[in-house]
N, C-alpha and C. Protein backbone atom coordinates (compact mmCIF):
# COMPACT_ATOMS: atom_id res chain seq x y z
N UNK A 1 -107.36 18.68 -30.78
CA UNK A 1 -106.11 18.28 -31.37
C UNK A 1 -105.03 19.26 -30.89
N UNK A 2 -103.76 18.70 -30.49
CA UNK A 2 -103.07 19.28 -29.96
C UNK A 2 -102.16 20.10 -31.13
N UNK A 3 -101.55 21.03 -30.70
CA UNK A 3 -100.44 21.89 -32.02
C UNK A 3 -99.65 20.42 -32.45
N UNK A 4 -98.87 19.67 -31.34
CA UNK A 4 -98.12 19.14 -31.99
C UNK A 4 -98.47 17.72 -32.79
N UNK A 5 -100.05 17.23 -32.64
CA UNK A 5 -100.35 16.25 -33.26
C UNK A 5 -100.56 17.37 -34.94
N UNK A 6 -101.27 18.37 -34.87
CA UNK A 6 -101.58 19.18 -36.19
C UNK A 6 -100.08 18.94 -36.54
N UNK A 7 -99.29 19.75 -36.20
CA UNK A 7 -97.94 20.13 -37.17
C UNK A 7 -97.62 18.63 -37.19
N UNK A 8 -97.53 17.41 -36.44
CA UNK A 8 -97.11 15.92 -37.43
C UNK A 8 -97.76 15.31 -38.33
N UNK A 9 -99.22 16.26 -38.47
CA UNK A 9 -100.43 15.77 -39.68
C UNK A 9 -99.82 16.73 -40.23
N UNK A 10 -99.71 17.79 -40.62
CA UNK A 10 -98.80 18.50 -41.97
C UNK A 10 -97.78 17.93 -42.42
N UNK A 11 -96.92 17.53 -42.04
CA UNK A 11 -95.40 17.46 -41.86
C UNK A 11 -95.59 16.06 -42.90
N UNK A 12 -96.55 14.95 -42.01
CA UNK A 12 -96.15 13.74 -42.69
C UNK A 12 -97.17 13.81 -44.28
N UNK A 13 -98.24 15.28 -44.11
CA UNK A 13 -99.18 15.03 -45.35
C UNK A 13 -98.53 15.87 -46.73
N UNK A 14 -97.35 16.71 -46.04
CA UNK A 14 -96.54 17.44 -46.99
C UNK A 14 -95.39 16.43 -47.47
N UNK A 15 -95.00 14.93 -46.22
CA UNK A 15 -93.91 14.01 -47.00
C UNK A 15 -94.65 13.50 -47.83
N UNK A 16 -95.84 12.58 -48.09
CA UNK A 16 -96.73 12.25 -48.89
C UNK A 16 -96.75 12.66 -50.15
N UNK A 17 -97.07 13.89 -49.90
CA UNK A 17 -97.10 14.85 -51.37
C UNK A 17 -96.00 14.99 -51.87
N UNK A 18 -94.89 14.96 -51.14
CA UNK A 18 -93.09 14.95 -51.84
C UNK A 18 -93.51 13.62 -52.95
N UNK A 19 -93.59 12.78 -52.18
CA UNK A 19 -93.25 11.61 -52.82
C UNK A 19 -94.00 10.95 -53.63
N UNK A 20 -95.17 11.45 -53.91
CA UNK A 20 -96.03 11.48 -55.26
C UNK A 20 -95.69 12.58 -56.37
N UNK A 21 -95.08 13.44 -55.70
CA UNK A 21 -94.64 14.17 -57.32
C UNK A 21 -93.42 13.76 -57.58
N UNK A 22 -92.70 13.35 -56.52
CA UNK A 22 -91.51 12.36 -57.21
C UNK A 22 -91.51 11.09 -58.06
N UNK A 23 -92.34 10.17 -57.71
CA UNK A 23 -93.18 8.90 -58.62
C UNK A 23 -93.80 9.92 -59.82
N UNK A 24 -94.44 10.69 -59.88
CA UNK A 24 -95.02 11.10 -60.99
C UNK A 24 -93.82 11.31 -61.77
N UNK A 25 -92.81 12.39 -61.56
CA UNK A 25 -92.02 12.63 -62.35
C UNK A 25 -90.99 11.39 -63.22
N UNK A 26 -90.66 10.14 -61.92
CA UNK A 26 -90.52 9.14 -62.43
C UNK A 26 -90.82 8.64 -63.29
N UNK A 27 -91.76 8.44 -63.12
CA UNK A 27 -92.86 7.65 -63.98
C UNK A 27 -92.59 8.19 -65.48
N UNK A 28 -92.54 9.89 -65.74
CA UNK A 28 -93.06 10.53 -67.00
C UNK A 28 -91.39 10.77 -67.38
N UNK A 29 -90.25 10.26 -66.70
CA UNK A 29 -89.20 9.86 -67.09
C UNK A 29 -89.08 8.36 -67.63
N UNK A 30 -89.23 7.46 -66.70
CA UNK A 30 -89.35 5.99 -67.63
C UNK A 30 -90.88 6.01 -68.83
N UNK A 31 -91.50 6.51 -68.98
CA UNK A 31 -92.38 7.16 -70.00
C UNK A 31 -91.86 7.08 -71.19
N UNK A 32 -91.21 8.28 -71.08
CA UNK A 32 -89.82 8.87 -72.16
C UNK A 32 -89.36 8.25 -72.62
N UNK A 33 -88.39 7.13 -71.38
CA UNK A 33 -87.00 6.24 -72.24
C UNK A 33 -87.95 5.18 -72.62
N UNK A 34 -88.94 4.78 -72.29
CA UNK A 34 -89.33 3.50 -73.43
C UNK A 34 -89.82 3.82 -74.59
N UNK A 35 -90.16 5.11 -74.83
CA UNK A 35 -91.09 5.62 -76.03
C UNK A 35 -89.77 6.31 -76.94
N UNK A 36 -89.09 6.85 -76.31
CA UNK A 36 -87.65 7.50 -77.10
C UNK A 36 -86.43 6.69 -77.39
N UNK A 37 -86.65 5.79 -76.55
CA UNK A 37 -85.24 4.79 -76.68
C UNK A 37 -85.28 3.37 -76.95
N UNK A 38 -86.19 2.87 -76.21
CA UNK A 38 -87.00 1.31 -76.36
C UNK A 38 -87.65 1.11 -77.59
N UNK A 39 -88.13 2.21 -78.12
CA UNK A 39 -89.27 1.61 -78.92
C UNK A 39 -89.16 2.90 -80.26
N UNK A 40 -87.87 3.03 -80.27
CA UNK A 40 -87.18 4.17 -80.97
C UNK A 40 -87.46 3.30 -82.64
N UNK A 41 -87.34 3.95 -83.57
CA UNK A 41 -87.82 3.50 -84.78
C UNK A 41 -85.84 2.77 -85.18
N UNK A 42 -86.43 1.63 -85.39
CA UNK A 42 -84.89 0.81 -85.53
C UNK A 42 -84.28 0.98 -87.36
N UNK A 43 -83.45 0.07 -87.95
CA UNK A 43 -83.01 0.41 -88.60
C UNK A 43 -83.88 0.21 -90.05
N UNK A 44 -83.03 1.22 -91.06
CA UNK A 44 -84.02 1.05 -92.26
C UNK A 44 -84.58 -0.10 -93.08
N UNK A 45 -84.11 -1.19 -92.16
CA UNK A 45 -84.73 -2.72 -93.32
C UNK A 45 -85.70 -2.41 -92.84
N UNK A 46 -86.61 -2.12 -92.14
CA UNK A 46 -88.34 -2.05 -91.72
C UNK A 46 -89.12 -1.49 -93.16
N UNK A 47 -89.80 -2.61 -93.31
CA UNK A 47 -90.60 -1.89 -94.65
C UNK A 47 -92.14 -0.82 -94.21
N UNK A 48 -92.80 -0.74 -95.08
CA UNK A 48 -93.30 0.39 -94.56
C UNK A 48 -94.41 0.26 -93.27
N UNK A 49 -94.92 -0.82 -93.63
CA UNK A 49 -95.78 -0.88 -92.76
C UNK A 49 -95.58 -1.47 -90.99
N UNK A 50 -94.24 -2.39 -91.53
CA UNK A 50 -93.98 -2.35 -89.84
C UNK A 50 -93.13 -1.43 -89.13
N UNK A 51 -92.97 -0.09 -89.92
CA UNK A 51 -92.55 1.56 -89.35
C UNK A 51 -93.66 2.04 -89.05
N UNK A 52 -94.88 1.99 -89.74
CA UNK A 52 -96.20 2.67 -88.89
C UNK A 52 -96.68 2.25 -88.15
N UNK A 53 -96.65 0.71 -88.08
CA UNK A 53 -97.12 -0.10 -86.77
C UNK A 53 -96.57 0.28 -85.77
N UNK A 54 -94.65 0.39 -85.69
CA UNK A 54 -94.28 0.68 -84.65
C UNK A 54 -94.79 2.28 -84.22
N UNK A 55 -94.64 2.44 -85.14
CA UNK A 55 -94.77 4.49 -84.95
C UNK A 55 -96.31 4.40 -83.77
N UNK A 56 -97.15 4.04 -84.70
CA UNK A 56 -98.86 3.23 -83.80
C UNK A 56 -98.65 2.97 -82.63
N UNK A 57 -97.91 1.98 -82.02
CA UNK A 57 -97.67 1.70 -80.88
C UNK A 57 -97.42 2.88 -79.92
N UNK A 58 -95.95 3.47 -80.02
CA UNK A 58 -95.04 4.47 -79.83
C UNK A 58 -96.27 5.70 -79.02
N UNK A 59 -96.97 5.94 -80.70
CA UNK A 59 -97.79 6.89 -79.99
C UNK A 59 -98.93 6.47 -79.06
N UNK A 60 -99.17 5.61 -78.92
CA UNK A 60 -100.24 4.98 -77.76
C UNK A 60 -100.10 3.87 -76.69
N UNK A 61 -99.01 4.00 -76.36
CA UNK A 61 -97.75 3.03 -75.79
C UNK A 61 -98.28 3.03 -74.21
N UNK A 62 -98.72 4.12 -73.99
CA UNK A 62 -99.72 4.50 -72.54
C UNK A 62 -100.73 4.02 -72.07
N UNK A 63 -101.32 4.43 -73.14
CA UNK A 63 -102.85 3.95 -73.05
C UNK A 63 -102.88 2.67 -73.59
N UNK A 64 -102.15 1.88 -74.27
CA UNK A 64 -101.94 0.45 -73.98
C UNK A 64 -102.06 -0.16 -72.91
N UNK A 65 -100.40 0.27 -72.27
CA UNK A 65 -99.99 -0.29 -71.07
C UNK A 65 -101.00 0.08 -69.86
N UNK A 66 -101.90 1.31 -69.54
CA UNK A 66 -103.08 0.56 -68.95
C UNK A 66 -104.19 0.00 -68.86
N UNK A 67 -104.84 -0.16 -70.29
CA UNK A 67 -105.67 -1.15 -70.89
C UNK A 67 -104.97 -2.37 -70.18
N UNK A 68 -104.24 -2.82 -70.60
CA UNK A 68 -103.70 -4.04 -70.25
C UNK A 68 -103.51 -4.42 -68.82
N UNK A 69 -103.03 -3.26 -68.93
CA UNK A 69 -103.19 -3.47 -66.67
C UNK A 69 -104.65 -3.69 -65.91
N UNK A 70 -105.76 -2.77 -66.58
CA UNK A 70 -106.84 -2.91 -66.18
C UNK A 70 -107.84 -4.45 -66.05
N UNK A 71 -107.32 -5.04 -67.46
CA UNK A 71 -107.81 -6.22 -67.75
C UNK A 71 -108.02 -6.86 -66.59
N UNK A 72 -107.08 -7.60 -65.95
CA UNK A 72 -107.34 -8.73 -64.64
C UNK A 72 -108.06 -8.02 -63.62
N UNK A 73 -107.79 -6.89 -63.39
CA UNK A 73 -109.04 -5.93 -62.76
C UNK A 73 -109.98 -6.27 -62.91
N UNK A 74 -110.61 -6.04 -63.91
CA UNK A 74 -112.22 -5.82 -64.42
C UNK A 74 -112.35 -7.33 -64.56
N UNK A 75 -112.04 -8.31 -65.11
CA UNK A 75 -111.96 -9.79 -65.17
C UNK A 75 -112.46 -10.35 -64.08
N UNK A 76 -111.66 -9.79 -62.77
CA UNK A 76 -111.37 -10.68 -61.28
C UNK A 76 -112.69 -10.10 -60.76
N UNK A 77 -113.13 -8.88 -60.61
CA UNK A 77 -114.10 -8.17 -60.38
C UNK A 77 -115.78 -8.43 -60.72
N UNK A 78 -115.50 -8.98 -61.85
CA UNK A 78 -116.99 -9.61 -63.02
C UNK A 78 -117.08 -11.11 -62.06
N UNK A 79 -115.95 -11.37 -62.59
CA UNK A 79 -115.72 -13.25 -61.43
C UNK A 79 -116.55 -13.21 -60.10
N UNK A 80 -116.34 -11.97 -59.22
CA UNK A 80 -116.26 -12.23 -57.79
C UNK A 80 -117.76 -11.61 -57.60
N UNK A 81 -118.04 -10.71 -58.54
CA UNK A 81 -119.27 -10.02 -58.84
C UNK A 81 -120.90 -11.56 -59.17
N UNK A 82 -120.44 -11.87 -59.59
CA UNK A 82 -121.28 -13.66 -60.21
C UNK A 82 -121.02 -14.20 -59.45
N UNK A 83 -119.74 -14.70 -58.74
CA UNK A 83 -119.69 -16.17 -58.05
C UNK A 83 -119.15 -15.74 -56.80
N UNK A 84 -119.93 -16.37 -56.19
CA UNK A 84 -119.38 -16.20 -54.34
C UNK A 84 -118.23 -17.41 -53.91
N UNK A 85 -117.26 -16.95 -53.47
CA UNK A 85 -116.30 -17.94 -53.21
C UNK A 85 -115.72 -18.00 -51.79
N UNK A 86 -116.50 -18.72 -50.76
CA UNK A 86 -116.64 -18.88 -49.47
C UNK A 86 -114.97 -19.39 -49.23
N UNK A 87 -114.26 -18.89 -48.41
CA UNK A 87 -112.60 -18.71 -48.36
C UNK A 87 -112.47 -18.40 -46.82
């Protein structure tokens, strides 16, 4: 391997890494505003129990949203796992 193929395998494996801690940080910014602002505890007509429900959510608002993502995953996977579908 030549120096200058090495230094364009650094170069492009150090842009890579820019731009996953930039998505991460993203990410744990839109995080925030849906859990602090979206899903912010609304006004006092909420009786008690649909303030802890929301509160419930709020705090597990994450681990929801990838439960839910996972689903058609694991679904499509079980499907293709059992049935062969000649395509």
């Amino acid at each position: 391997m030549s120096y200058g193929n090495f230094l364009l395998t650094v170069v492009h494996t150090l842009s890579v890494q820019l731009v996953l801690v930039e998505s991460f940080i993203e990410m744990d910014f839109l995080l925030q505003y849906f859990v602090n602002y979206k899903l912010a505890p609304g006004s006092s007509e909420q009786n008690s129990t649909e303030a802890k429900s929301d509160e419930v959510y709020r705090n597990y608002f994450l681990n929801s949203l990838c439960f839910v993502a996972q689903v058609p995953n694991v679904a499509l996977n079980g499907f293709n796992l059992f049935c062969r579908v000649k395509g």
